[in-house]
N, C-alpha and C. Protein backbone atom coordinates (compact mmCIF):
# COMPACT_ATOMS: atom_id res chain seq x y z
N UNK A 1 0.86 -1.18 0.00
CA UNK A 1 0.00 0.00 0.00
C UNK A 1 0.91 1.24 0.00
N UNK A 2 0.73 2.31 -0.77
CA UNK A 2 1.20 3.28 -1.15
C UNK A 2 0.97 4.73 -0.13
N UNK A 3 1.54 5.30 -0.02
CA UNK A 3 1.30 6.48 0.98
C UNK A 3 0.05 7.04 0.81
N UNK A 4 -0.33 7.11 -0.49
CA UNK A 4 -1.51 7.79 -0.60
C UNK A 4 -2.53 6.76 -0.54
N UNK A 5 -2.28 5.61 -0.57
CA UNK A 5 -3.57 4.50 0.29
C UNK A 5 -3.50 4.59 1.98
N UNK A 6 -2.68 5.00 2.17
CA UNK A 6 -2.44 5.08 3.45
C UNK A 6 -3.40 5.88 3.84
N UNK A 7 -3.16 7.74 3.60
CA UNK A 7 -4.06 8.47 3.70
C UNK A 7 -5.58 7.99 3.61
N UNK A 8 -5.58 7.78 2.34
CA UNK A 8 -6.59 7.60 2.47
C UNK A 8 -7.52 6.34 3.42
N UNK A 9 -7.03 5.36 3.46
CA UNK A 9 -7.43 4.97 4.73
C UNK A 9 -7.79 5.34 6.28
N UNK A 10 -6.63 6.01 5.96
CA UNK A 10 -6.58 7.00 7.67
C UNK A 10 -8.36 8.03 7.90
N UNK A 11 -8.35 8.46 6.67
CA UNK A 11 -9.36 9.12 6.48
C UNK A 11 -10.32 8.83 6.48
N UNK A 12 -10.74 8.02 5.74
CA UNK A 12 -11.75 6.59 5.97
C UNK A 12 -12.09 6.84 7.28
N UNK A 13 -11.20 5.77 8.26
CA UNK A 13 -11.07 6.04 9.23
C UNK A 13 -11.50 6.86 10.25
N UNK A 14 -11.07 8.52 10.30
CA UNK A 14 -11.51 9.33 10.89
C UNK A 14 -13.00 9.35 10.77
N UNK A 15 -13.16 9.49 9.17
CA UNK A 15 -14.39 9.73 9.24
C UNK A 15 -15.47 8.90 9.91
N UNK A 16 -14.96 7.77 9.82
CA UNK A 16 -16.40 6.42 10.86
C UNK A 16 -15.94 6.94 11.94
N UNK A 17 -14.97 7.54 12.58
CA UNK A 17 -14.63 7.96 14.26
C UNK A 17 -15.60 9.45 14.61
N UNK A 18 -15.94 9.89 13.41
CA UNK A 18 -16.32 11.21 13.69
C UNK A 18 -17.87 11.37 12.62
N UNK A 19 -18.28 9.92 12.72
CA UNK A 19 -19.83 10.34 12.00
C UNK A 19 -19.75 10.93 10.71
N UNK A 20 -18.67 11.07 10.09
CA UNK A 20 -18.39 11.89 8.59
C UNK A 20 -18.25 13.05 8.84
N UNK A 21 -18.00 14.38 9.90
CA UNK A 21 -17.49 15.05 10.00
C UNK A 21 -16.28 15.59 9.57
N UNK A 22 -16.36 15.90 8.18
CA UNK A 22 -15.26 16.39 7.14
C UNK A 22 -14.13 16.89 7.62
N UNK A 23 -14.66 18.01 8.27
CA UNK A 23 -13.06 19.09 9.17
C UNK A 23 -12.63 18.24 10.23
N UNK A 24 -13.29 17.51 10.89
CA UNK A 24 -12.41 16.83 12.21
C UNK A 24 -12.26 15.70 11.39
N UNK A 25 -12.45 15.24 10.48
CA UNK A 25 -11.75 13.98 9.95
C UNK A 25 -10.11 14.52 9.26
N UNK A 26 -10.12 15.13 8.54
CA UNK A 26 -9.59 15.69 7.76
C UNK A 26 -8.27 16.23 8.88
N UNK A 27 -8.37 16.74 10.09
CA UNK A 27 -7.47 17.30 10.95
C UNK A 27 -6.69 16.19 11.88
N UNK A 28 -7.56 15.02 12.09
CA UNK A 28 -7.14 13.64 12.91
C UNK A 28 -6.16 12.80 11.90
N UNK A 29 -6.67 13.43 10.31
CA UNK A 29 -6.05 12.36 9.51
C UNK A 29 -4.99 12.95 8.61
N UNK A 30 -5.30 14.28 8.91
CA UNK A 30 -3.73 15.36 8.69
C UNK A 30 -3.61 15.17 6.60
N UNK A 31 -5.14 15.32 6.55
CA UNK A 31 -5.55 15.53 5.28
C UNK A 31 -6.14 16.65 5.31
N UNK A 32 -5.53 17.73 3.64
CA UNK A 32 -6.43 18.59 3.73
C UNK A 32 -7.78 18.69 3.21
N UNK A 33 -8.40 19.29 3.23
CA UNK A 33 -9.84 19.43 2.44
C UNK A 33 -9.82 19.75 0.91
N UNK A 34 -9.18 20.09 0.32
CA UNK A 34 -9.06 19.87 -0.77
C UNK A 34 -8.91 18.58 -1.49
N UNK A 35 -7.61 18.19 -0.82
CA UNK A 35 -7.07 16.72 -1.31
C UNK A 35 -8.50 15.38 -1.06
N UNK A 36 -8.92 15.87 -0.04
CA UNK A 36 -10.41 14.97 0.25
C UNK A 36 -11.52 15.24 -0.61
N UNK A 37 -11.64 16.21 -1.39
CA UNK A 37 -12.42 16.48 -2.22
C UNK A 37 -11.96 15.81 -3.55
N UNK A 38 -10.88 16.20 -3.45
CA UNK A 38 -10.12 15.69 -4.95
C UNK A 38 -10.40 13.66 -4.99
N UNK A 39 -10.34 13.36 -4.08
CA UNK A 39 -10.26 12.02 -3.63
C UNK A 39 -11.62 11.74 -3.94
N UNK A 40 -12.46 12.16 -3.50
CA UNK A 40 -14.08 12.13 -3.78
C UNK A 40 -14.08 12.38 -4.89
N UNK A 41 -13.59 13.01 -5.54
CA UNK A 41 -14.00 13.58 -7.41
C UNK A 41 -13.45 11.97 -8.40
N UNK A 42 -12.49 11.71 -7.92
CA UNK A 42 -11.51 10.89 -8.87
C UNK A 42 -11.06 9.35 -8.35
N UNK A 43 -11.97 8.98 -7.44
CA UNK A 43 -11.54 7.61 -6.83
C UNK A 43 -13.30 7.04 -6.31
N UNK A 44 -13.66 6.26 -7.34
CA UNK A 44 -15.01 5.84 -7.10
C UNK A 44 -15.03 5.13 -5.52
N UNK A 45 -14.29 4.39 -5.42
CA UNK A 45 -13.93 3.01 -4.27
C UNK A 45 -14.08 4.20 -2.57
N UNK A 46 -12.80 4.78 -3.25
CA UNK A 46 -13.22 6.26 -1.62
C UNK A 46 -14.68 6.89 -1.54
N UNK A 47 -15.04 7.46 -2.48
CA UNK A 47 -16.39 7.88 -2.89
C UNK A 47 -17.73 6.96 -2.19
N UNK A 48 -17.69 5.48 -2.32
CA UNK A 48 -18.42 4.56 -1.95
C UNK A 48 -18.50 4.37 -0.44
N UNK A 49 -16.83 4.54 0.17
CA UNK A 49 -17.13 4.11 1.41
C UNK A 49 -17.13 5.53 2.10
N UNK A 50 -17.37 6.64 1.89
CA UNK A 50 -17.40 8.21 2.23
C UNK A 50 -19.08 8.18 2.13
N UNK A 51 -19.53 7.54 1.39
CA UNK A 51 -20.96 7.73 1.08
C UNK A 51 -21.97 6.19 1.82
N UNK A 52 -21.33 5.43 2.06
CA UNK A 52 -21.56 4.70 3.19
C UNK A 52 -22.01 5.32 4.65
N UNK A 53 -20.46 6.20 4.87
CA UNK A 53 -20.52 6.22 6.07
C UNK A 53 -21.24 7.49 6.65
N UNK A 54 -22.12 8.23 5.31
CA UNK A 54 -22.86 9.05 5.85
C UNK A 54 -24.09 8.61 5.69
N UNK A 55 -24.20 7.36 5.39
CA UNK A 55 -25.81 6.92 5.49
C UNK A 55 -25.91 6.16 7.10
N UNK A 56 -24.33 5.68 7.57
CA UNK A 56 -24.61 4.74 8.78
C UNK A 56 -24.81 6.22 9.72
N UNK A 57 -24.30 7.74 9.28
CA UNK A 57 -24.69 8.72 10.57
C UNK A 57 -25.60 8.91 10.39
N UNK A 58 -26.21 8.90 9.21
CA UNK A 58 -28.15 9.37 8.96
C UNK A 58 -28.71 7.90 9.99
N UNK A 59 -28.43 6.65 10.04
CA UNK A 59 -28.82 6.04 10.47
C UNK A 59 -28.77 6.35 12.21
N UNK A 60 -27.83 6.98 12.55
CA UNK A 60 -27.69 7.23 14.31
C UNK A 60 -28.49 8.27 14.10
N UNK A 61 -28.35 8.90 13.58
CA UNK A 61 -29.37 10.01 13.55
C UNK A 61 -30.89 9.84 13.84
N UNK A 62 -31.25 9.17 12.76
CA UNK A 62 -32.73 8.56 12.69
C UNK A 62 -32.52 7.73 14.15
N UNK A 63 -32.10 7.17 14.42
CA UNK A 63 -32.39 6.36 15.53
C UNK A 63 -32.34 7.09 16.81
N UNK A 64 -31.14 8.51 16.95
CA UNK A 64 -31.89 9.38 18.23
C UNK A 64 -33.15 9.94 18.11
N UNK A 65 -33.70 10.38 17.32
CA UNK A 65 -34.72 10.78 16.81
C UNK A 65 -35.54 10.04 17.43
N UNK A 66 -35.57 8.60 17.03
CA UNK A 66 -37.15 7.96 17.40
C UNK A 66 -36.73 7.63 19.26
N UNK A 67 -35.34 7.55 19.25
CA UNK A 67 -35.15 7.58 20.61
C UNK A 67 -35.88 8.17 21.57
N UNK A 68 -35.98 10.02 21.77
CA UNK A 68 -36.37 11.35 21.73
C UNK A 68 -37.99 11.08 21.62
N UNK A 69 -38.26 10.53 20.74
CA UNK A 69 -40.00 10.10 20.05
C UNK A 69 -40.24 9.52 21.42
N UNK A 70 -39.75 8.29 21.74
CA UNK A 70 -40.24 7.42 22.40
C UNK A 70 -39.84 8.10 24.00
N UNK A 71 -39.22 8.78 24.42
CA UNK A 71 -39.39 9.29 25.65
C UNK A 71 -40.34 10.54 25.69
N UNK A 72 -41.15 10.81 24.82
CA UNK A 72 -42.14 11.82 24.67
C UNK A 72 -41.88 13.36 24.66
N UNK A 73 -40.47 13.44 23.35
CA UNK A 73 -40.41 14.22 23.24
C UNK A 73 -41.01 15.03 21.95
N UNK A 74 -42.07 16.37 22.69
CA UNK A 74 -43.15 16.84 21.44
C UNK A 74 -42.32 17.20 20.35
N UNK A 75 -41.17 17.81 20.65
CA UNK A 75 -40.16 18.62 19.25
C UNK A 75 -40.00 17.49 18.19
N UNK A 76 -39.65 16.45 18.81
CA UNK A 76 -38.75 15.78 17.65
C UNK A 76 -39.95 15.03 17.13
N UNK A 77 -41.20 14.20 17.86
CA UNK A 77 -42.87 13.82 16.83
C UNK A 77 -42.76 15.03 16.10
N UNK A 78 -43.39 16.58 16.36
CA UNK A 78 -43.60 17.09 15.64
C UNK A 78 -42.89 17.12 14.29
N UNK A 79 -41.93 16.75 14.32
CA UNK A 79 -40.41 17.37 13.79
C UNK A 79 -40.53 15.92 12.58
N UNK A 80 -41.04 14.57 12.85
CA UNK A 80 -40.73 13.54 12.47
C UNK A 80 -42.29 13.64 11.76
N UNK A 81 -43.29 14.06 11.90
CA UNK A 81 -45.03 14.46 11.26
C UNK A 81 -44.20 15.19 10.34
N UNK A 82 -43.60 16.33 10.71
CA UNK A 82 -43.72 17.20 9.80
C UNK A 82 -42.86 16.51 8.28
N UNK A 83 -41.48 15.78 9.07
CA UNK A 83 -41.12 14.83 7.48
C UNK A 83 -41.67 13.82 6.98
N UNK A 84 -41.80 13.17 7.45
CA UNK A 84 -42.42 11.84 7.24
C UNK A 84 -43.84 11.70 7.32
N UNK A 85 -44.47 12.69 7.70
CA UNK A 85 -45.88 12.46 7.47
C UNK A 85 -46.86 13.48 6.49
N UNK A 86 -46.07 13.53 6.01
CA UNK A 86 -46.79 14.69 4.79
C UNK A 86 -47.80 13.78 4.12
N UNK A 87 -47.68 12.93 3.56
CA UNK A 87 -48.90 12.00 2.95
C UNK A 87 -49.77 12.04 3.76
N UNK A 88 -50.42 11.99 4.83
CA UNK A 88 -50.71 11.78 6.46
C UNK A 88 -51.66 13.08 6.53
N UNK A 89 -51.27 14.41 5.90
CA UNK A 89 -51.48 15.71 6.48
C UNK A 89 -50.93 16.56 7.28
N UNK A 90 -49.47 15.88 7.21
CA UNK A 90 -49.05 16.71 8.51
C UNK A 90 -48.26 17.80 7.83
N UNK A 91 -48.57 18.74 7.66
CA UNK A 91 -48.25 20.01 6.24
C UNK A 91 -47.92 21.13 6.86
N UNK A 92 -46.91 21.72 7.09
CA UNK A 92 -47.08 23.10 7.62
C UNK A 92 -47.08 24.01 6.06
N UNK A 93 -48.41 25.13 6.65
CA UNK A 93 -48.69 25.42 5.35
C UNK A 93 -48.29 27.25 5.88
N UNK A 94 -48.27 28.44 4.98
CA UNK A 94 -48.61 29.71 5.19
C UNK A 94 -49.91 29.81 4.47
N UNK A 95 -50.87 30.53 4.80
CA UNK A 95 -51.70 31.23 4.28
C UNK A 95 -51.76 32.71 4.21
N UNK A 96 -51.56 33.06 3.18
CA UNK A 96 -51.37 34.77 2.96
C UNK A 96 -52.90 34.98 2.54
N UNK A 97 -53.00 36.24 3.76
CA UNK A 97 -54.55 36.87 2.98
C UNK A 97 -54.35 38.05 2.88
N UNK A 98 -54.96 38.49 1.23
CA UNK A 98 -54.95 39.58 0.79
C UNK A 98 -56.20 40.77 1.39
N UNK A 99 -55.53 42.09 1.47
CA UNK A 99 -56.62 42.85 2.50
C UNK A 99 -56.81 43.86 0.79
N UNK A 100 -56.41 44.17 0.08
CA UNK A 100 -56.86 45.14 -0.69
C UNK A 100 -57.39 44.04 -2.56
N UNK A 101 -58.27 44.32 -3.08
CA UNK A 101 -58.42 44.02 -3.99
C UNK A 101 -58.63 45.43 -5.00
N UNK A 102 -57.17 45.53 -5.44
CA UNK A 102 -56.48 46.26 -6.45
C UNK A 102 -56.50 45.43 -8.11
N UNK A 103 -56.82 46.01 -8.75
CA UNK A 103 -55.92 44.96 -9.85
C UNK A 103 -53.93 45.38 -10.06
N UNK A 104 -53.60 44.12 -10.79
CA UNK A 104 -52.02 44.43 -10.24
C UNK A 104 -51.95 45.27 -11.90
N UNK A 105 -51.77 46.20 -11.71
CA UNK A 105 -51.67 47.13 -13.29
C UNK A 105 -50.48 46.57 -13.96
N UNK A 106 -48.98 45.66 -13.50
CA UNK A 106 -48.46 45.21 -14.67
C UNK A 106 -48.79 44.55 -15.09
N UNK A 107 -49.59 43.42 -15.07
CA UNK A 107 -49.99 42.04 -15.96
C UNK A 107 -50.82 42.63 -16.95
N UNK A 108 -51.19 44.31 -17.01
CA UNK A 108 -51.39 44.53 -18.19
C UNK A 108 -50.45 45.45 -18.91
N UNK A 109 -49.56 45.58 -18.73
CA UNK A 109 -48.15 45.86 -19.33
C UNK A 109 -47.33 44.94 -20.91
């Protein structure tokens, strides 16, 4: 393995240590942010497991969430209606009401 497999491993690495947290991966693994981008642009294999490991933090994620749910917390139901339950009705909507009935004189412009 080559220095720059190295890195990039290391990085790898950080990143499952730090939930995919780019800048603290990137500083533990004494990679810069560029070069990690560049790595993401031009190396499918890094790309795959970079994109892995932000579905396993969406997954901790989702799972404090229902955590939070289940000790009855209203923020995060509301919060979980408002994504996931849109089919459901759970819609936050604005309603603007108009107080003057003007006609709008450019639409005849």
């Amino acid at each position: 393995m080559n220095k720059t497999e190295h890195k990039k491993r290391a990085m790898i690495q950080a990143l499952e240590k730090t939930l995919g947290v780019i800048t603290t991966a990137c500083k533990t693994a004494d990679v810069g942010r560029t070069q990690f981008y560049e790595w993401l642009k031009t190396d499918k294999d890094f790309k795959s497991e970079v994109d892995n490991i932000k579905n396993i933090a969406l997954d901790f994620a989702e799972s404090q969430l229902h955590k939070q749910i289940q000790e009855g917390n209203t923020t995060a139901t509301i919060f979980f209606l408002k994504t996931q339950g849109k089919k459901r009705g759970y819609v936050e909507r604005q309603e603007v009401e108009v107080q003057e009935r003007k006609p709008l004189s450019w639409l005849n412009e």
